[in-house]
C-alpha atoms as a PDB file:
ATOM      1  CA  UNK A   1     191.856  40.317 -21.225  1.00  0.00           C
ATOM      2  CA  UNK A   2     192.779  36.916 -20.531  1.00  0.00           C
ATOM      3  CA  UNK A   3     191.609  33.987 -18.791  1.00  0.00           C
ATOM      4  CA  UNK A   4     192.884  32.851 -15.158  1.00  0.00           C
ATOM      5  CA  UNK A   5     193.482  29.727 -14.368  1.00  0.00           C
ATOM      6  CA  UNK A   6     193.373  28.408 -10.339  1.00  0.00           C
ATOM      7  CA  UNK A   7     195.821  25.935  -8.603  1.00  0.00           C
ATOM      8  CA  UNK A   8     193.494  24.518  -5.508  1.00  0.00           C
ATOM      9  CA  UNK A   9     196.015  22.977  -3.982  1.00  0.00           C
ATOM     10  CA  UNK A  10     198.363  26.101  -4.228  1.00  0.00           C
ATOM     11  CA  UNK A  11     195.496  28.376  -3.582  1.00  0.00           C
ATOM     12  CA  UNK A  12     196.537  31.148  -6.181  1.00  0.00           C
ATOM     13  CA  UNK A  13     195.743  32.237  -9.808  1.00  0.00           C
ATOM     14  CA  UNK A  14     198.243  31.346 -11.835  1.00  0.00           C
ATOM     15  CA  UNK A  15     198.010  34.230 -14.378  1.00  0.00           C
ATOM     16  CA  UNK A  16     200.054  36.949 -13.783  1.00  0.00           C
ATOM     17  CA  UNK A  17     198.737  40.367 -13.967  1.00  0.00           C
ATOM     18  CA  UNK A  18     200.283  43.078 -16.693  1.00  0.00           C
ATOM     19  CA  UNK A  19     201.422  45.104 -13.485  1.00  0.00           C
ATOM     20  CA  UNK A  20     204.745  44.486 -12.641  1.00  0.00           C
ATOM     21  CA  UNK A  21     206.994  44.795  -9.441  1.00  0.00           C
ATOM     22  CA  UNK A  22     208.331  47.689 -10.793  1.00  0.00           C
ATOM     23  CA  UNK A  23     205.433  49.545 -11.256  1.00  0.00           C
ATOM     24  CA  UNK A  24     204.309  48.657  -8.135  1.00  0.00           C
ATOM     25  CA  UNK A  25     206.519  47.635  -5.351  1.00  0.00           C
ATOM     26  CA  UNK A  26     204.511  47.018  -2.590  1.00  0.00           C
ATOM     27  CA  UNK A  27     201.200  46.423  -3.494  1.00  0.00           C
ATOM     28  CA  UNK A  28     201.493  44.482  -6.753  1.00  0.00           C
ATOM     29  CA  UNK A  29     205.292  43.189  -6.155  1.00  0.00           C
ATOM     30  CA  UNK A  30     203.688  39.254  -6.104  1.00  0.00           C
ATOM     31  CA  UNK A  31     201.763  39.592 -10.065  1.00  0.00           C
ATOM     32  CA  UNK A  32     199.380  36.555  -9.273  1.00  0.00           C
ATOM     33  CA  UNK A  33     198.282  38.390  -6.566  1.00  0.00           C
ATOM     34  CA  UNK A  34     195.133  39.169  -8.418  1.00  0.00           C
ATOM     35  CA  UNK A  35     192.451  41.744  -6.874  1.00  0.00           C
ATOM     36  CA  UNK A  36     194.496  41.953  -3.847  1.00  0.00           C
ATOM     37  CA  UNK A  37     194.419  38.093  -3.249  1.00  0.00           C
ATOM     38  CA  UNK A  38     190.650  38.403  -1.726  1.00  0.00           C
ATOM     39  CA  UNK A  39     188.517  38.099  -4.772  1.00  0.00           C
ATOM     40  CA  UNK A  40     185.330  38.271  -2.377  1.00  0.00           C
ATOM     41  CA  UNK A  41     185.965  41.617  -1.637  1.00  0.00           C
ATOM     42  CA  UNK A  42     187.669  43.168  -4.389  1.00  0.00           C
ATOM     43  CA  UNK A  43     187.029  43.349  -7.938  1.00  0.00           C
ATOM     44  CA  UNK A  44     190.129  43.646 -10.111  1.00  0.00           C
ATOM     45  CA  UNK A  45     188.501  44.104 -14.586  1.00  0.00           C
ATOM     46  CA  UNK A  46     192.109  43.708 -16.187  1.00  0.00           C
ATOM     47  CA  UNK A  47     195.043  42.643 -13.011  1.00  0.00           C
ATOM     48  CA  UNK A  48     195.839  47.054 -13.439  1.00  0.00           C
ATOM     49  CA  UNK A  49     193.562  47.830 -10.757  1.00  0.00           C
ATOM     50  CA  UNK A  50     192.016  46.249  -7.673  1.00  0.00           C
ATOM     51  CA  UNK A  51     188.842  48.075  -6.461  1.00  0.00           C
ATOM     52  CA  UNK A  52     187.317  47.861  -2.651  1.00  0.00           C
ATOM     53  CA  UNK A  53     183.696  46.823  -3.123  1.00  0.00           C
ATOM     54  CA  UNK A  54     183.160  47.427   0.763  1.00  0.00           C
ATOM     55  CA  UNK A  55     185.071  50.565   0.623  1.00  0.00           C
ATOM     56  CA  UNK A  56     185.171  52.056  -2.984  1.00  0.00           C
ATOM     57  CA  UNK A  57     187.960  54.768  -3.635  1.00  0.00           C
ATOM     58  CA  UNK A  58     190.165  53.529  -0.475  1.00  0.00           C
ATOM     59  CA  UNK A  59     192.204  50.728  -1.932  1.00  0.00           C
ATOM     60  CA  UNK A  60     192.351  51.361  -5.377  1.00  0.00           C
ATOM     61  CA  UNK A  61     195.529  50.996  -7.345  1.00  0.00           C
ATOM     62  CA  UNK A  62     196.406  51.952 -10.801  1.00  0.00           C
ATOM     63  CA  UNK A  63     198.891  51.329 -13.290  1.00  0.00           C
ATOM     64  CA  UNK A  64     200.620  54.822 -12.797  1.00  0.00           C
ATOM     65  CA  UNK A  65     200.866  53.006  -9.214  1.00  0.00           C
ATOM     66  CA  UNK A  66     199.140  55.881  -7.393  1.00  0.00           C
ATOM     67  CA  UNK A  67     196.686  54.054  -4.871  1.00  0.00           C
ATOM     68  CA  UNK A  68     193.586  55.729  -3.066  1.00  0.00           C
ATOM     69  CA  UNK A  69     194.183  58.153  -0.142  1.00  0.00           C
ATOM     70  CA  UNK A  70     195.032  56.305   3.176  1.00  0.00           C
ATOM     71  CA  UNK A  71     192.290  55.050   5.568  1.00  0.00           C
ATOM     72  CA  UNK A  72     194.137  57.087   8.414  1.00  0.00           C
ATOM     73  CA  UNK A  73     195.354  60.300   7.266  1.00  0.00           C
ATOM     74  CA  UNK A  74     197.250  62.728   9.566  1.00  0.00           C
ATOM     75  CA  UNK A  75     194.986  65.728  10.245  1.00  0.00           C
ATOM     76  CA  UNK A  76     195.711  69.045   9.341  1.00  0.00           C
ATOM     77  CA  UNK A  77     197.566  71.590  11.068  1.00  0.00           C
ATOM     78  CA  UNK A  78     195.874  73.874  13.333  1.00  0.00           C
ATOM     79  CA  UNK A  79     194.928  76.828  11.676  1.00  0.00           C
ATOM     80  CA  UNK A  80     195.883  80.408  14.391  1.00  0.00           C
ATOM     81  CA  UNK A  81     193.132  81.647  16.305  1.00  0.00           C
ATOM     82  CA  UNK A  82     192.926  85.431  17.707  1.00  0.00           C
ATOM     83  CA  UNK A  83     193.291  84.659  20.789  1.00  0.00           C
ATOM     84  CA  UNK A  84     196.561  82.294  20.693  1.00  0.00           C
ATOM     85  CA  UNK A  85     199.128  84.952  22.285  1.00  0.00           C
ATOM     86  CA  UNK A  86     197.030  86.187  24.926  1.00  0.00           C
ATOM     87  CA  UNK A  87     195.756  82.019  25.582  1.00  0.00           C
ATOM     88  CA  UNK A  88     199.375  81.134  26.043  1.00  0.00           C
ATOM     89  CA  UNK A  89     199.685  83.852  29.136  1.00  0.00           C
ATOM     90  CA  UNK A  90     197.016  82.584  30.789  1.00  0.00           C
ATOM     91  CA  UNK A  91     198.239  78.620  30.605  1.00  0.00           C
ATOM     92  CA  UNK A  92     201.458  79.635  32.372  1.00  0.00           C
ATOM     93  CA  UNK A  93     199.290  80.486  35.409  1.00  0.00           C
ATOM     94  CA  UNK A  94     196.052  78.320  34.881  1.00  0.00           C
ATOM     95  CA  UNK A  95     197.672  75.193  32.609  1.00  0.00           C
ATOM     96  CA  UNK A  96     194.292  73.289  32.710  1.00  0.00           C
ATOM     97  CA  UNK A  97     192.703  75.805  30.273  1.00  0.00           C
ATOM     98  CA  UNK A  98     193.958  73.861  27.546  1.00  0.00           C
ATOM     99  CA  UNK A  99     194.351  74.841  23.970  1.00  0.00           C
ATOM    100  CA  UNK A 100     192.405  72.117  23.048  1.00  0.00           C
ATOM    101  CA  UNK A 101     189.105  72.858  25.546  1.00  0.00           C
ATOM    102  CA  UNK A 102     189.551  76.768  24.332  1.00  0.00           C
ATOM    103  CA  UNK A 103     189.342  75.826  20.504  1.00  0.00           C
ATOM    104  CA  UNK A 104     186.208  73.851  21.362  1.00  0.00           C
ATOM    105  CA  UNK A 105     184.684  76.659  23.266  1.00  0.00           C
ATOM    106  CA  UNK A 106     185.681  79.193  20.867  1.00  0.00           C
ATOM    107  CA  UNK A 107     184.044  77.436  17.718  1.00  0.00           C
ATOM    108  CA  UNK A 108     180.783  76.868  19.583  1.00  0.00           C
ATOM    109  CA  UNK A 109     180.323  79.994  20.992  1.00  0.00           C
ATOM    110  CA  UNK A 110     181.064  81.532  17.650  1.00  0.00           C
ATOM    111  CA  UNK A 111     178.026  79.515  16.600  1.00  0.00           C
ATOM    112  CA  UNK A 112     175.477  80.605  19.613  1.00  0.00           C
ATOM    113  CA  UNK A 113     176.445  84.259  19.859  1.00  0.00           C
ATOM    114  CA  UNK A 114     174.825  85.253  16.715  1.00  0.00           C
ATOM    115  CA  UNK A 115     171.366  83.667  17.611  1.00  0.00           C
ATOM    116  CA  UNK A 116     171.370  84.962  21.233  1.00  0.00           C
ATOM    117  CA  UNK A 117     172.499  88.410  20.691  1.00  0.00           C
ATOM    118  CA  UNK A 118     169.712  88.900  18.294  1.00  0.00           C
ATOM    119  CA  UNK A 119     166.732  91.155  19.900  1.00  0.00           C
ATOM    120  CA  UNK A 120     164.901  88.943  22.330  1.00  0.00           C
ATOM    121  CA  UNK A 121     168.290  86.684  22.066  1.00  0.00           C
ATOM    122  CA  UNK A 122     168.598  83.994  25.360  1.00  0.00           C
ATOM    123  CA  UNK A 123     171.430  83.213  26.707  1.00  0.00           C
ATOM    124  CA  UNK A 124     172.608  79.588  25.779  1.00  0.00           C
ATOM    125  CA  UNK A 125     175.185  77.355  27.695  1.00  0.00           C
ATOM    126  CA  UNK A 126     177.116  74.227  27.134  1.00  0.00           C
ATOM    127  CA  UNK A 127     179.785  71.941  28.296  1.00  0.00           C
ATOM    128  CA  UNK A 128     182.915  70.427  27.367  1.00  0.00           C
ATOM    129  CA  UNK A 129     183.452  67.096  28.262  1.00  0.00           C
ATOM    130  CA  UNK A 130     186.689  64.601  28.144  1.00  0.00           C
ATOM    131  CA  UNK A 131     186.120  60.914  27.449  1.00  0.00           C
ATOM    132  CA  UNK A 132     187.860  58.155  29.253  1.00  0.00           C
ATOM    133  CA  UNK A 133     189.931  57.948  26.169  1.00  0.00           C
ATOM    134  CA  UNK A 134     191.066  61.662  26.339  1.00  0.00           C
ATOM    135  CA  UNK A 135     189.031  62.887  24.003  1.00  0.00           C
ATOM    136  CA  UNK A 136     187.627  66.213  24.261  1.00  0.00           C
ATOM    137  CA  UNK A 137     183.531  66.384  23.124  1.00  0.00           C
ATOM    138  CA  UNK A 138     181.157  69.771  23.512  1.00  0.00           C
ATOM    139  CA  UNK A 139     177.379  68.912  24.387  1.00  0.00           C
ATOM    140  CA  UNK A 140     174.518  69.955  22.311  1.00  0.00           C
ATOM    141  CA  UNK A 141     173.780  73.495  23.591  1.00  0.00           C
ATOM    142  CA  UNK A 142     171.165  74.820  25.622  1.00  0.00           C
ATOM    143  CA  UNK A 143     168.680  77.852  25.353  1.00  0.00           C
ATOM    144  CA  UNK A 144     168.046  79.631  28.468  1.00  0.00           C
ATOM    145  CA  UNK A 145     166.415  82.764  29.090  1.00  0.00           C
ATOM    146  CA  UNK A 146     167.742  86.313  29.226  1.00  0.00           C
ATOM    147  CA  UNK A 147     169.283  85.796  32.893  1.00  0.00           C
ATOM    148  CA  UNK A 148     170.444  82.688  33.249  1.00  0.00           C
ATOM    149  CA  UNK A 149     170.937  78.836  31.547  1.00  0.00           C
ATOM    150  CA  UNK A 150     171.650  75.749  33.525  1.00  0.00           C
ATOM    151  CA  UNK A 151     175.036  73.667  33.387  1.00  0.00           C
ATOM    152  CA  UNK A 152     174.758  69.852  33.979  1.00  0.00           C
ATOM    153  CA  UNK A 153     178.373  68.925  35.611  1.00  0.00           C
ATOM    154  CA  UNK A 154     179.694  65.653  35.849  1.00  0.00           C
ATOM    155  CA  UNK A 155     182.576  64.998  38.227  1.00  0.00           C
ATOM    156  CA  UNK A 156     185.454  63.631  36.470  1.00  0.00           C
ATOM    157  CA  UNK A 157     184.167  64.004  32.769  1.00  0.00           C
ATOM    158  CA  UNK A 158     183.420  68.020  32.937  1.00  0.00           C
ATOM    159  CA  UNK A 159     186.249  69.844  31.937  1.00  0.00           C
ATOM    160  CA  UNK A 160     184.846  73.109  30.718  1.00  0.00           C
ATOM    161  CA  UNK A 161     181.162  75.334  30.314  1.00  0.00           C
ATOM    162  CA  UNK A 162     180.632  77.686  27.669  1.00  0.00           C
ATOM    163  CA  UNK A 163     178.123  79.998  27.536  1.00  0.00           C
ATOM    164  CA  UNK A 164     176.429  83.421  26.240  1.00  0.00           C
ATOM    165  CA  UNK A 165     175.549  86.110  27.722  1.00  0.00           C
ATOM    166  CA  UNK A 166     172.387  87.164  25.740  1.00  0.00           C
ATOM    167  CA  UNK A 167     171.274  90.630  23.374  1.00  0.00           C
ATOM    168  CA  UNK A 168     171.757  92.953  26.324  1.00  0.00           C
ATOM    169  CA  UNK A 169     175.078  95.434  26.595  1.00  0.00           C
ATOM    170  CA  UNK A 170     174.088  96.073  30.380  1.00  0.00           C
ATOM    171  CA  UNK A 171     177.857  96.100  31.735  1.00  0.00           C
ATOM    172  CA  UNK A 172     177.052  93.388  33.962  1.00  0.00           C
ATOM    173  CA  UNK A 173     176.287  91.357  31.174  1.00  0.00           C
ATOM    174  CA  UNK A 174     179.649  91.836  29.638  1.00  0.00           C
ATOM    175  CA  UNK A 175     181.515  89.965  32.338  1.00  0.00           C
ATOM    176  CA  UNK A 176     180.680  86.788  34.502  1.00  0.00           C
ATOM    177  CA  UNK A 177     178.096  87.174  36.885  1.00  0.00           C
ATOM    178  CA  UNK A 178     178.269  85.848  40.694  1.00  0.00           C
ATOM    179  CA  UNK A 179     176.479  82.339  39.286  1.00  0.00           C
ATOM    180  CA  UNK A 180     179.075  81.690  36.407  1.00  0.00           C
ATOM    181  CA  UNK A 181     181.997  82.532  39.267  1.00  0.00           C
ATOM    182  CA  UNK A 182     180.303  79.333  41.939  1.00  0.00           C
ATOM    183  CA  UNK A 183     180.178  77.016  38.787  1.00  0.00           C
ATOM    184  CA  UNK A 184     183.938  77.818  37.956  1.00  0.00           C
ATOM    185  CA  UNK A 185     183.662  76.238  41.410  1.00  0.00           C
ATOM    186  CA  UNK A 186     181.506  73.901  42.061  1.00  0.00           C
ATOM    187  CA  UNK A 187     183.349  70.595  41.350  1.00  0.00           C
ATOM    188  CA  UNK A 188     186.468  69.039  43.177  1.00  0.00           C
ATOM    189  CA  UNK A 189     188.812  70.889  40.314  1.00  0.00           C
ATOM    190  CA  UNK A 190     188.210  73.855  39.436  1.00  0.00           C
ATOM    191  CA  UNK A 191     187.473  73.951  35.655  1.00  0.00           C
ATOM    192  CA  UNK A 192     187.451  77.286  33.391  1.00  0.00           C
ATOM    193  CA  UNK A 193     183.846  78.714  32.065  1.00  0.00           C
ATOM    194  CA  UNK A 194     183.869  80.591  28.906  1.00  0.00           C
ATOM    195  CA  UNK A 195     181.966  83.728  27.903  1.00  0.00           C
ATOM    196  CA  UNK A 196     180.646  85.447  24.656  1.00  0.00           C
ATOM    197  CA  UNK A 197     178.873  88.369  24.704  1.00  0.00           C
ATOM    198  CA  UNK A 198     177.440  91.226  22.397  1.00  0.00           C
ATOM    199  CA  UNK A 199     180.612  92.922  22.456  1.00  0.00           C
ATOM    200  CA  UNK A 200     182.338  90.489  20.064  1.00  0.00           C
ATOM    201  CA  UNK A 201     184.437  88.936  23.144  1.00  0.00           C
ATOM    202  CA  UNK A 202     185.822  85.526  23.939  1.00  0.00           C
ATOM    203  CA  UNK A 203     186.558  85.544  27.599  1.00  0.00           C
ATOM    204  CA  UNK A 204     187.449  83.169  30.244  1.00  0.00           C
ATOM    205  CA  UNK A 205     187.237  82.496  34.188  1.00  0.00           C
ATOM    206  CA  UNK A 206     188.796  80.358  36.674  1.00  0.00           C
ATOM    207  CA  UNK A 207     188.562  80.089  40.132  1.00  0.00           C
ATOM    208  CA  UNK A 208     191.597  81.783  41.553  1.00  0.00           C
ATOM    209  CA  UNK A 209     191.530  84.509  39.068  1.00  0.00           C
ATOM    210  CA  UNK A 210     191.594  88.338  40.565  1.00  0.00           C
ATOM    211  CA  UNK A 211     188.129  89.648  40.531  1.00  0.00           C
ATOM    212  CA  UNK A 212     187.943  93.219  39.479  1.00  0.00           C
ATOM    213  CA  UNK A 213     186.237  95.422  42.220  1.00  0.00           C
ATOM    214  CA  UNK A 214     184.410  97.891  39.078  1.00  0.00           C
ATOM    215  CA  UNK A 215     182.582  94.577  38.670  1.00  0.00           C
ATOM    216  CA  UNK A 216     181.496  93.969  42.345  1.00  0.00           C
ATOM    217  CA  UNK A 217     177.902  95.754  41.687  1.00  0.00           C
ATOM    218  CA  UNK A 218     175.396  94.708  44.593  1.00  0.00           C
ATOM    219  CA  UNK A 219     174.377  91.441  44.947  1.00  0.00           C
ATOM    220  CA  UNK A 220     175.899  90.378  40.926  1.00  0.00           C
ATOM    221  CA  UNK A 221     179.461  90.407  42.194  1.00  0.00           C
ATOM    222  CA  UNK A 222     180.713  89.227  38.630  1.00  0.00           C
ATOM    223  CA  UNK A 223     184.092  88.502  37.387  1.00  0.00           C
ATOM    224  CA  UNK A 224     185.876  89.812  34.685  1.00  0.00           C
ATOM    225  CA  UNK A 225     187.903  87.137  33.698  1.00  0.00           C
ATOM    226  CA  UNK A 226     190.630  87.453  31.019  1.00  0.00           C
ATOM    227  CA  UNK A 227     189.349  88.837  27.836  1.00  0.00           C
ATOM    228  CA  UNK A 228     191.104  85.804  25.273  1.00  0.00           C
ATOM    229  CA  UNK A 229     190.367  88.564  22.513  1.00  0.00           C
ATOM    230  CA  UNK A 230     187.809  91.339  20.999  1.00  0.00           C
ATOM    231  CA  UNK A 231     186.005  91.915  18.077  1.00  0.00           C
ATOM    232  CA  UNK A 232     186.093  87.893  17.681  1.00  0.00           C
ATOM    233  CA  UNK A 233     182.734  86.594  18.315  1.00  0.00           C
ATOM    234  CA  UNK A 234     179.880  86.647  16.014  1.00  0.00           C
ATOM    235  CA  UNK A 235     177.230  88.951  17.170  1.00  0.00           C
ATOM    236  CA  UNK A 236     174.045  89.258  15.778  1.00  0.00           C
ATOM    237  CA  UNK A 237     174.300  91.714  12.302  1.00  0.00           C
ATOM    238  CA  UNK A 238     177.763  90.861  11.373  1.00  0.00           C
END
């Protein structure tokens, strides 16, 4: 360790640090450029290494010249989903059930399907919502009762609802009853609704689907919608 000595006028350390250009090409290619030239923020023991007091870990460089991850990293891949081939079908007819709102739905549901199709289970509900930016957000979800749980829609920021259908295996309860079909409708746009049930399934409706007449039982007049996949919802026991 040495001492550094400070031109004033200059407004640098005139030391040079034992990291080379070199070693570093980019982040240490000026070697007064000791911690980082901001000696408020960073702390920098020996000229190898400038540390980020604010931000520890993020702007870290070493002598091997391998510096801290990236603030802005590019995310992940998407990992496949069950229900990608049979999603794709359905967007070539109803585009505005994006992959994007479906993912959301899907991981959600996955989450309340467990606790409502336990014995006494509710049904619970949610919806997805796009920001001004684009950007696609769920709501916290809500706890019915064993018939029915309310949807708050917003004109213009609505996009989706999600919901559960509840413990019972009633058929009726399988598809999407009469209610479920008029909130597919109910804004300017129609906007898809997605179902889990106790049979494991991740379904979805639009307005302008076919309705299935085996589902047209008295006043219920459900909707089958198209079964996304099987067997891929949490239920309660699994």
């Amino acid at each position: 360790m040495q001492q550094r000595y400070y031109d004033p006028i200059v407004g640098v350390l005139l030391s040079a640090d034992p990291v080379d250009a070199l070693l570093s090409p980019v982040a240490q290619f000026n070697r007064y450029r000791y911690a980082n030239g901001n000696s408020y923020r960073f702390n920098d023991p020996d000229g190898r290494r400038a540390i980020d007091s604010v931000m520890p870990g993020e702007a870290s460089c070493f002598l091997q010249i391998r510096c801290g991850a990236p603030r802005f990293s590019t995310p992940p891949p998407r990992a496949e989903r069950p229900y990608d081939k049979k999603l794709a079908e359905v967007q070539a007819t109803y585009p505005d059930i994006t992959t994007e709102i479906a993912d959301a739905a899907y991981d959600r549901i996955s989450q309340d399907n467990a606790v409502s199709t336990a014995p006494g289970g509710n049904e619970w509900g949610f919806e997805i919502d796009q920001g001004s930016d684009g950007s696609i957000s769920v709501t916290k979800s809500r706890e019915g009762d064993r018939g029915n749980v309310g949807f708050s829609l917003r004109p213009g920021v609505t996009k989706a609802l999600g919901h559960t259908h509840g413990r019972s295996s009633d058929w009726h309860n399988k598809y999407f009853s009469r209610n479920d079909v008029a909130a597919s409708k109910a804004l300017d746009k129609p906007i898809p609704i997605f179902l889990g049930n106790n049979a494991g399934e991740f379904r979805v409706f639009m307005d302008g689907m076919p309705r299935d007449g085996k589902v047209d039982h008295g006043r219920l007049r459900g909707a089958e919608g198209e079964l996304l996949c099987s067997n891929c919802i949490p239920v309660h026991g699994e």
